[in-house]
C-alpha atoms as a PDB file:
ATOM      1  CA  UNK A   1     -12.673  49.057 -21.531  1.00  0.00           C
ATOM      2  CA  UNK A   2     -14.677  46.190 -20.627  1.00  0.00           C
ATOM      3  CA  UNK A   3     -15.017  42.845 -22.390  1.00  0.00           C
ATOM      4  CA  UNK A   4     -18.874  43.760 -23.300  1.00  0.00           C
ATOM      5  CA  UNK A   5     -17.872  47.235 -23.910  1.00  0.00           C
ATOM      6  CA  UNK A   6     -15.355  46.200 -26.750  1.00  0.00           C
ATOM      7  CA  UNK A   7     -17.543  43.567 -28.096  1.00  0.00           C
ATOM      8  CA  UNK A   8     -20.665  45.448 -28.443  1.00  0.00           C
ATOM      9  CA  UNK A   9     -18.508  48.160 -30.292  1.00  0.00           C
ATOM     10  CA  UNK A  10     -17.037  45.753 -32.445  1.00  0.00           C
ATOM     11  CA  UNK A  11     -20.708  44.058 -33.208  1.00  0.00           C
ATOM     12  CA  UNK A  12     -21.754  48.046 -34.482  1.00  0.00           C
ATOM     13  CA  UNK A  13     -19.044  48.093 -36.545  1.00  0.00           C
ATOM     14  CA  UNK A  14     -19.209  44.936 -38.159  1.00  0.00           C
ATOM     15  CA  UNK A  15     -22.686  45.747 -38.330  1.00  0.00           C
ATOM     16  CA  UNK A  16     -22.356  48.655 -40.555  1.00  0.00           C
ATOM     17  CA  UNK A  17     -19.656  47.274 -42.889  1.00  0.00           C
ATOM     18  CA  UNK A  18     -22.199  44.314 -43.860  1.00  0.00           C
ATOM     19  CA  UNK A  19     -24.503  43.627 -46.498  1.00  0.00           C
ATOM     20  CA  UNK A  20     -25.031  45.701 -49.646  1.00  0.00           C
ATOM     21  CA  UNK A  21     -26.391  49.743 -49.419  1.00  0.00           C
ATOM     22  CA  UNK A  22     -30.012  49.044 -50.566  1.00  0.00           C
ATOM     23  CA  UNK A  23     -31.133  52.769 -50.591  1.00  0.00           C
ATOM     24  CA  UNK A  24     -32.170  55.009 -52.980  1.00  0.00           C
ATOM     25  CA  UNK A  25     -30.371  57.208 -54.971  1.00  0.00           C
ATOM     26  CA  UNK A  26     -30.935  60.810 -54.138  1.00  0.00           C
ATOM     27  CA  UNK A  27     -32.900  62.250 -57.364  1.00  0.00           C
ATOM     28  CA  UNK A  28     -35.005  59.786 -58.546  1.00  0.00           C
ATOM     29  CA  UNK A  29     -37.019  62.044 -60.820  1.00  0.00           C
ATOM     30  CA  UNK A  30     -33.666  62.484 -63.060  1.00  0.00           C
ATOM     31  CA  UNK A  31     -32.297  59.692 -64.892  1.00  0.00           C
ATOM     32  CA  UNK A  32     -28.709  61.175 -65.997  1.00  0.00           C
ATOM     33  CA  UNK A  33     -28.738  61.695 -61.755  1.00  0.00           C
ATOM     34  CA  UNK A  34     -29.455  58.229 -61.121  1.00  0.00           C
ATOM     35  CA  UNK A  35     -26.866  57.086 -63.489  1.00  0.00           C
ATOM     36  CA  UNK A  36     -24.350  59.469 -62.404  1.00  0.00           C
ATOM     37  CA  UNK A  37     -24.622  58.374 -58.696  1.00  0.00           C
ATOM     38  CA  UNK A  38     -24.986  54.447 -59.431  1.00  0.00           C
ATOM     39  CA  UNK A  39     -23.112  53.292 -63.012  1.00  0.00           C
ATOM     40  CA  UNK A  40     -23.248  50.243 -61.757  1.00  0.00           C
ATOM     41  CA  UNK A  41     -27.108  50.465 -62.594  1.00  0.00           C
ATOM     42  CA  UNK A  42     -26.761  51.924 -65.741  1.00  0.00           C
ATOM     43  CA  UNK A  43     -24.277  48.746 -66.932  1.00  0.00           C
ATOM     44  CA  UNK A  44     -26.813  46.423 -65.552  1.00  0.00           C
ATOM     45  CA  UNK A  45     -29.290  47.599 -67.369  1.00  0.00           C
ATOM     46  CA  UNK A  46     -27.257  48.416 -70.590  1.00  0.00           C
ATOM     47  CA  UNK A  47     -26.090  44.897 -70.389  1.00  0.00           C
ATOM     48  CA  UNK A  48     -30.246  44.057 -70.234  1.00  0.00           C
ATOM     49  CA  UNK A  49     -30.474  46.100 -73.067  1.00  0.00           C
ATOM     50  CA  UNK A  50     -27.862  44.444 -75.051  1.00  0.00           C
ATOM     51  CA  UNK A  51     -29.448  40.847 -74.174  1.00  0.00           C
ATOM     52  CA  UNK A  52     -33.162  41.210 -74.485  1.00  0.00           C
ATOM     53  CA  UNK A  53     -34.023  44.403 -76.222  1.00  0.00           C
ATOM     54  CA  UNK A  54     -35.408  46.118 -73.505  1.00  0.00           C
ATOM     55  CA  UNK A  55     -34.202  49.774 -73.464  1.00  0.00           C
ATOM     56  CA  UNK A  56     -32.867  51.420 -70.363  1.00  0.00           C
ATOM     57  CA  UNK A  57     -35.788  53.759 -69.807  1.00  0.00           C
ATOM     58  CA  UNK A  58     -38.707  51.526 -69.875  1.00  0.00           C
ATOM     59  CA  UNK A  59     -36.395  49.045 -66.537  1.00  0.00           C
ATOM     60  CA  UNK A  60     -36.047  52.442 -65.291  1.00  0.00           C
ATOM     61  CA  UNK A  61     -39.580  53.351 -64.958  1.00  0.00           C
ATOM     62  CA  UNK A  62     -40.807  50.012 -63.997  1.00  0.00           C
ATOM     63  CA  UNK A  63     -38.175  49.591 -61.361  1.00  0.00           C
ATOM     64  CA  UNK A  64     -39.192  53.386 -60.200  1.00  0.00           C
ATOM     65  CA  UNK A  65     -42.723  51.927 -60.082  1.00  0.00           C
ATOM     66  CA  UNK A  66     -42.095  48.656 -58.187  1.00  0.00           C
ATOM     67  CA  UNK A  67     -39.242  49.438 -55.930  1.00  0.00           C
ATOM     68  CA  UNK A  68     -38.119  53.133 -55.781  1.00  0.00           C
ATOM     69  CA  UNK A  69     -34.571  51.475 -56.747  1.00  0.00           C
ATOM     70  CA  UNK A  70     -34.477  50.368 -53.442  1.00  0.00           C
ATOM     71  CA  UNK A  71     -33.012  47.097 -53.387  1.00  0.00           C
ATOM     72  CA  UNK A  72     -34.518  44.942 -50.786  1.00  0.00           C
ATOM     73  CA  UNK A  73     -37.989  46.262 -51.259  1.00  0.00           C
ATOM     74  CA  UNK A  74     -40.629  44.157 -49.934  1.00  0.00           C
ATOM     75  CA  UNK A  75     -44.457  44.818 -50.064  1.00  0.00           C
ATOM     76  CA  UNK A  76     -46.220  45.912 -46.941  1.00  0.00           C
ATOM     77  CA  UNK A  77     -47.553  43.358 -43.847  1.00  0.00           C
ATOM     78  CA  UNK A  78     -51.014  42.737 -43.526  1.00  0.00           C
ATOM     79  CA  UNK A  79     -52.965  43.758 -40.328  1.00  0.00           C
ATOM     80  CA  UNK A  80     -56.292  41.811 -38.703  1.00  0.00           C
ATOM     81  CA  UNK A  81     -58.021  44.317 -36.815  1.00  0.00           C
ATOM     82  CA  UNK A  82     -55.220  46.821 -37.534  1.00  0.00           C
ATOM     83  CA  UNK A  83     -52.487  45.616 -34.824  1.00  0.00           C
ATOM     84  CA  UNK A  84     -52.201  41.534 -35.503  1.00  0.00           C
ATOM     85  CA  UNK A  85     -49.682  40.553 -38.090  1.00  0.00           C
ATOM     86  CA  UNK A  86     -50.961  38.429 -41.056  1.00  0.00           C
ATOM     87  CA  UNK A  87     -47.668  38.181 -43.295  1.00  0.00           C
ATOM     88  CA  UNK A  88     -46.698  40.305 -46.471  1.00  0.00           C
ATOM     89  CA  UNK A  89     -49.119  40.796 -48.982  1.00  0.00           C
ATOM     90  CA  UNK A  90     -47.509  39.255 -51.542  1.00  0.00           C
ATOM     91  CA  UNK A  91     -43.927  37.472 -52.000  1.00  0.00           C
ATOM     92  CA  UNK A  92     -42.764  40.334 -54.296  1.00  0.00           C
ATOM     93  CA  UNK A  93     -39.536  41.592 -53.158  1.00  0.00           C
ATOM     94  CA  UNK A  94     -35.783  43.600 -54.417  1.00  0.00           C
ATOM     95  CA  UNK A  95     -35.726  46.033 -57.085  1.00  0.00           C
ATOM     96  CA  UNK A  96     -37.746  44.305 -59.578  1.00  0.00           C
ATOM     97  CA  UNK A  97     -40.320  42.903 -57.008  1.00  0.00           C
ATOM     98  CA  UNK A  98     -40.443  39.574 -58.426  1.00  0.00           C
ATOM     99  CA  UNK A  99     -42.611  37.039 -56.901  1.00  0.00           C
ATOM    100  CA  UNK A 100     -41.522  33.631 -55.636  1.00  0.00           C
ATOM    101  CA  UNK A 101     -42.774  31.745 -58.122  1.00  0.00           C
ATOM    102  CA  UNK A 102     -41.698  33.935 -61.229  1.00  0.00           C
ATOM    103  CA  UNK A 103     -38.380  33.825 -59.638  1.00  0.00           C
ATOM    104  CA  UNK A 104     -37.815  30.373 -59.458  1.00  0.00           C
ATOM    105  CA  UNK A 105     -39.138  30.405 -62.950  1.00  0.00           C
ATOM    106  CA  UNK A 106     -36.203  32.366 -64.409  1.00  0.00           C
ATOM    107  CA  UNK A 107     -33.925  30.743 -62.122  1.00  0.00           C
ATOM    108  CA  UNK A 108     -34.665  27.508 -63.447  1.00  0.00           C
ATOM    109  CA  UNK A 109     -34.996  28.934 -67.294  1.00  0.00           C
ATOM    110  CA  UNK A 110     -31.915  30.977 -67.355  1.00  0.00           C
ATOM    111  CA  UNK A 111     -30.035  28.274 -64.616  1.00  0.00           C
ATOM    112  CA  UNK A 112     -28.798  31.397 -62.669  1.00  0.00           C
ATOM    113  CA  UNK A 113     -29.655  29.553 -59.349  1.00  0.00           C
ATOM    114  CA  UNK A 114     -27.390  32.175 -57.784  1.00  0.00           C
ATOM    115  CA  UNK A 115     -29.352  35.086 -59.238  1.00  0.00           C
ATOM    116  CA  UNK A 116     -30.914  37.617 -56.423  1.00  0.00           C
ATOM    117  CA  UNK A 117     -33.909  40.075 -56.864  1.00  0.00           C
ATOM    118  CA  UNK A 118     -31.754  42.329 -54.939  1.00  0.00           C
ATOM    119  CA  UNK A 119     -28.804  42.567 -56.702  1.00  0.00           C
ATOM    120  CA  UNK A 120     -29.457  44.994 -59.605  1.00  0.00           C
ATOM    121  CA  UNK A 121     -27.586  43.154 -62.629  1.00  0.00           C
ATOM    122  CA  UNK A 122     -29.788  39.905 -61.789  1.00  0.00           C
ATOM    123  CA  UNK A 123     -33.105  41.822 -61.349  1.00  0.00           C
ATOM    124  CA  UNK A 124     -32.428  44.006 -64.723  1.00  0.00           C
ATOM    125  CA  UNK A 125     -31.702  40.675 -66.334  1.00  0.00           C
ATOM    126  CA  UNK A 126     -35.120  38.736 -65.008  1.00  0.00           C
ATOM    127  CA  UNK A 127     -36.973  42.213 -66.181  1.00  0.00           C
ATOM    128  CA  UNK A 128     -35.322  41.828 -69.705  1.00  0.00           C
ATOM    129  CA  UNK A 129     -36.425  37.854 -69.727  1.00  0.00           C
ATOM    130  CA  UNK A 130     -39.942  38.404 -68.584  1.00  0.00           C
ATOM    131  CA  UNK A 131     -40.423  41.728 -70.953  1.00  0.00           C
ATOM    132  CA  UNK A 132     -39.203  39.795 -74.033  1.00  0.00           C
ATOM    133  CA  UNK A 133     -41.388  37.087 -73.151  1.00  0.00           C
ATOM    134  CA  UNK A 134     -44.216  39.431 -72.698  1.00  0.00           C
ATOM    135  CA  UNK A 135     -43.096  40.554 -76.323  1.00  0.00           C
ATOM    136  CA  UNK A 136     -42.909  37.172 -78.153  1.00  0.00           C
ATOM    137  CA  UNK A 137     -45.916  35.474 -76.380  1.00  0.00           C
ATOM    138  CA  UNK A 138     -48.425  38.748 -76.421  1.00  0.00           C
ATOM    139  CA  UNK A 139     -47.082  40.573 -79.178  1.00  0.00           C
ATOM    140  CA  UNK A 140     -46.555  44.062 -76.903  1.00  0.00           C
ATOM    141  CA  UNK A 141     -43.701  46.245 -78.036  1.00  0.00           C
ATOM    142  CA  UNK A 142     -40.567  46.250 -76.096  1.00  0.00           C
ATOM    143  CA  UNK A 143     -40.864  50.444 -76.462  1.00  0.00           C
ATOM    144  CA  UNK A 144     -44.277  50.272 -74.473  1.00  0.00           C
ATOM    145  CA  UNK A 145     -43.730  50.600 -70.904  1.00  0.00           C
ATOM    146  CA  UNK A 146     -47.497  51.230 -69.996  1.00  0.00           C
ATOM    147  CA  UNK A 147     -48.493  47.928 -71.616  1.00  0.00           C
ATOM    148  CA  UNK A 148     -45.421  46.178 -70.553  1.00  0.00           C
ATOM    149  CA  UNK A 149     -45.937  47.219 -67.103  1.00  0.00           C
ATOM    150  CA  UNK A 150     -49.610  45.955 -67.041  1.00  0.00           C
ATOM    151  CA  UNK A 151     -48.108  42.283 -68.803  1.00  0.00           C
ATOM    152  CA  UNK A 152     -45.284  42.837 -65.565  1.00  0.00           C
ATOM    153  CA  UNK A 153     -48.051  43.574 -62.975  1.00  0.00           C
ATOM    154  CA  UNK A 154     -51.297  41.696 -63.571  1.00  0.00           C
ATOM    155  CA  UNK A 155     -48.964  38.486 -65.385  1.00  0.00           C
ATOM    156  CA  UNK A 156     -48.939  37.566 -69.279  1.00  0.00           C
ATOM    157  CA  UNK A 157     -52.394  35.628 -68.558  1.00  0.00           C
ATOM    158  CA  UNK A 158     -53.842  38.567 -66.300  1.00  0.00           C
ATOM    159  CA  UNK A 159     -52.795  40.532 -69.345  1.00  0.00           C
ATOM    160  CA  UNK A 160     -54.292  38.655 -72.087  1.00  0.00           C
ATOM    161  CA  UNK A 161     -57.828  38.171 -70.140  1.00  0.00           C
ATOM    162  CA  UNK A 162     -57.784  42.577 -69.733  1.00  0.00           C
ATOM    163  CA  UNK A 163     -57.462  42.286 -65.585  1.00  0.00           C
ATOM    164  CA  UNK A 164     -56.165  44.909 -65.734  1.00  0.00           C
ATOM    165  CA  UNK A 165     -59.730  46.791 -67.202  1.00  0.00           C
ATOM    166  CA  UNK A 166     -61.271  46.180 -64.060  1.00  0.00           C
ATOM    167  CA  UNK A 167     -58.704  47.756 -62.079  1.00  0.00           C
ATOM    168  CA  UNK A 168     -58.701  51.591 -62.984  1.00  0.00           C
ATOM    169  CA  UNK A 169     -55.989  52.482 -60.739  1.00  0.00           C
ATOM    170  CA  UNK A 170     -53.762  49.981 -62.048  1.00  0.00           C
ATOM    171  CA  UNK A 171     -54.515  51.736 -65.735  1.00  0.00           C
ATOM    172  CA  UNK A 172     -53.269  54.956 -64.268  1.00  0.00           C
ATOM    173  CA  UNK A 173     -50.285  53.966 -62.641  1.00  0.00           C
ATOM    174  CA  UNK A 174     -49.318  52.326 -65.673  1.00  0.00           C
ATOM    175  CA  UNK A 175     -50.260  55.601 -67.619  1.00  0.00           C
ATOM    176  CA  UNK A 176     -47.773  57.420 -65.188  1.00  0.00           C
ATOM    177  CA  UNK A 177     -45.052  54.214 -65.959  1.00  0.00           C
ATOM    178  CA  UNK A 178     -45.095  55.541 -69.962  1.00  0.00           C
ATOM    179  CA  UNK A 179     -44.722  59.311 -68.920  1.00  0.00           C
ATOM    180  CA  UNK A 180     -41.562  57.972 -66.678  1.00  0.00           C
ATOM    181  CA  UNK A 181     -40.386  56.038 -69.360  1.00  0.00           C
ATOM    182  CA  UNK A 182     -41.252  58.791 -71.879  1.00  0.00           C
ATOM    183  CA  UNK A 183     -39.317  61.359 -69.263  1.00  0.00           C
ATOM    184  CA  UNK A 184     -36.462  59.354 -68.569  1.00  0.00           C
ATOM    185  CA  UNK A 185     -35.592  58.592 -72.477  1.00  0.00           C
ATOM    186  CA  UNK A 186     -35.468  62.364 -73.322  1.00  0.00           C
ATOM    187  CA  UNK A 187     -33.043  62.623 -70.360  1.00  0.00           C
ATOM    188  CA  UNK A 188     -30.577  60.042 -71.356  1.00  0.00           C
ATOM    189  CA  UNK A 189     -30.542  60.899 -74.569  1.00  0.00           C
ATOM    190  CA  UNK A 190     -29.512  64.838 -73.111  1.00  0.00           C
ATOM    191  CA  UNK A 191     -27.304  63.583 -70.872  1.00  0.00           C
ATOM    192  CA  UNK A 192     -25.340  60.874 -72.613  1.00  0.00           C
ATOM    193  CA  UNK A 193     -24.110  64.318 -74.520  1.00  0.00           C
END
């Protein structure tokens, strides 16, 4: 075999081995699935749990909302005349789609400089922290996933000033966040059985 040969095989194989699996898991409308086929999810977000009071099935339906537990989730480009790249349209990106700044917030807060948004224990964890601040400073209930996800999406001042009124698709998809949430409680509960 050739020089090139070997080293282009050796490139796809090195290339495979690397970096973390960001998919999916297969069933994503079944919690007790999801936990089955990633535990390491399910500690992450017990652990979460544990440290902020944030139960598992209201990070589970968020994360469902923002990322599709896909790990290195990123928002879609922006297009000028439908073909010329403008950049992402916002800086939102991992499993919890945390933006820059929000980021850098907990980062600097919790001083987990290490911490990744796509690294499921650090992204459950930042979830927890912004939820329980959403909690203490706004007064919403760490059981309410629709109202928590509005805090999440529009930010705690977004929140407070009712954003979120003028957007009525935003209302719905947080609607549809509390029937996940609802949905995936009823199915731990079955399957931790």
């Amino acid at each position: 075999m050739s020089r090139l040969l070997r080293a282009s095989i050796l490139m796809v194989f090195l290339a495979s081995c690397g970096g973390g699996s960001y998919e999916a898991p297969r069933d994503l409308e079944n919690a007790c699935s999801i936990v089955a086929e990633r535990p390491q999810y399910f500690r992450a977000m017990r652990a979460t749990e544990r440290k902020w009071g944030i139960p598992v099935s209201v990070q589970m339906a968020t994360i469902h909302q923002e990322s599709k537990f896909i790990g290195n989730a990123r928002t879609p480009h922006q297009f000028v005349l439908g073909i010329i790249p403008m950049g992402r349209q916002s800086s939102a990106y991992g499993y919890s789609q945390a933006l820059d700044g929000t980021w850098e917030e907990y980062q600097e807060e919790q001083r987990a400089r290490r911490a990744r948004r796509d690294r499921i224990q650090d992204a459950t964890d930042f979830m927890g922290w912004y939820m329980h601040q959403s909690n203490q400073r706004l007064g919403i209930s760490k059981q309410d996933a629709q109202n928590q996800y509005l805090a999440y999406h529009e930010g705690r001042t977004g929140y407070a000033r009712g954003s979120y009124n003028g957007k009525p698709w935003l209302v719905a998809v947080a609607q549809r966040v509390g029937q996940r949430e609802a949905l995936y409680r009823a199915q731990l509960a079955s399957c931790r059985r």
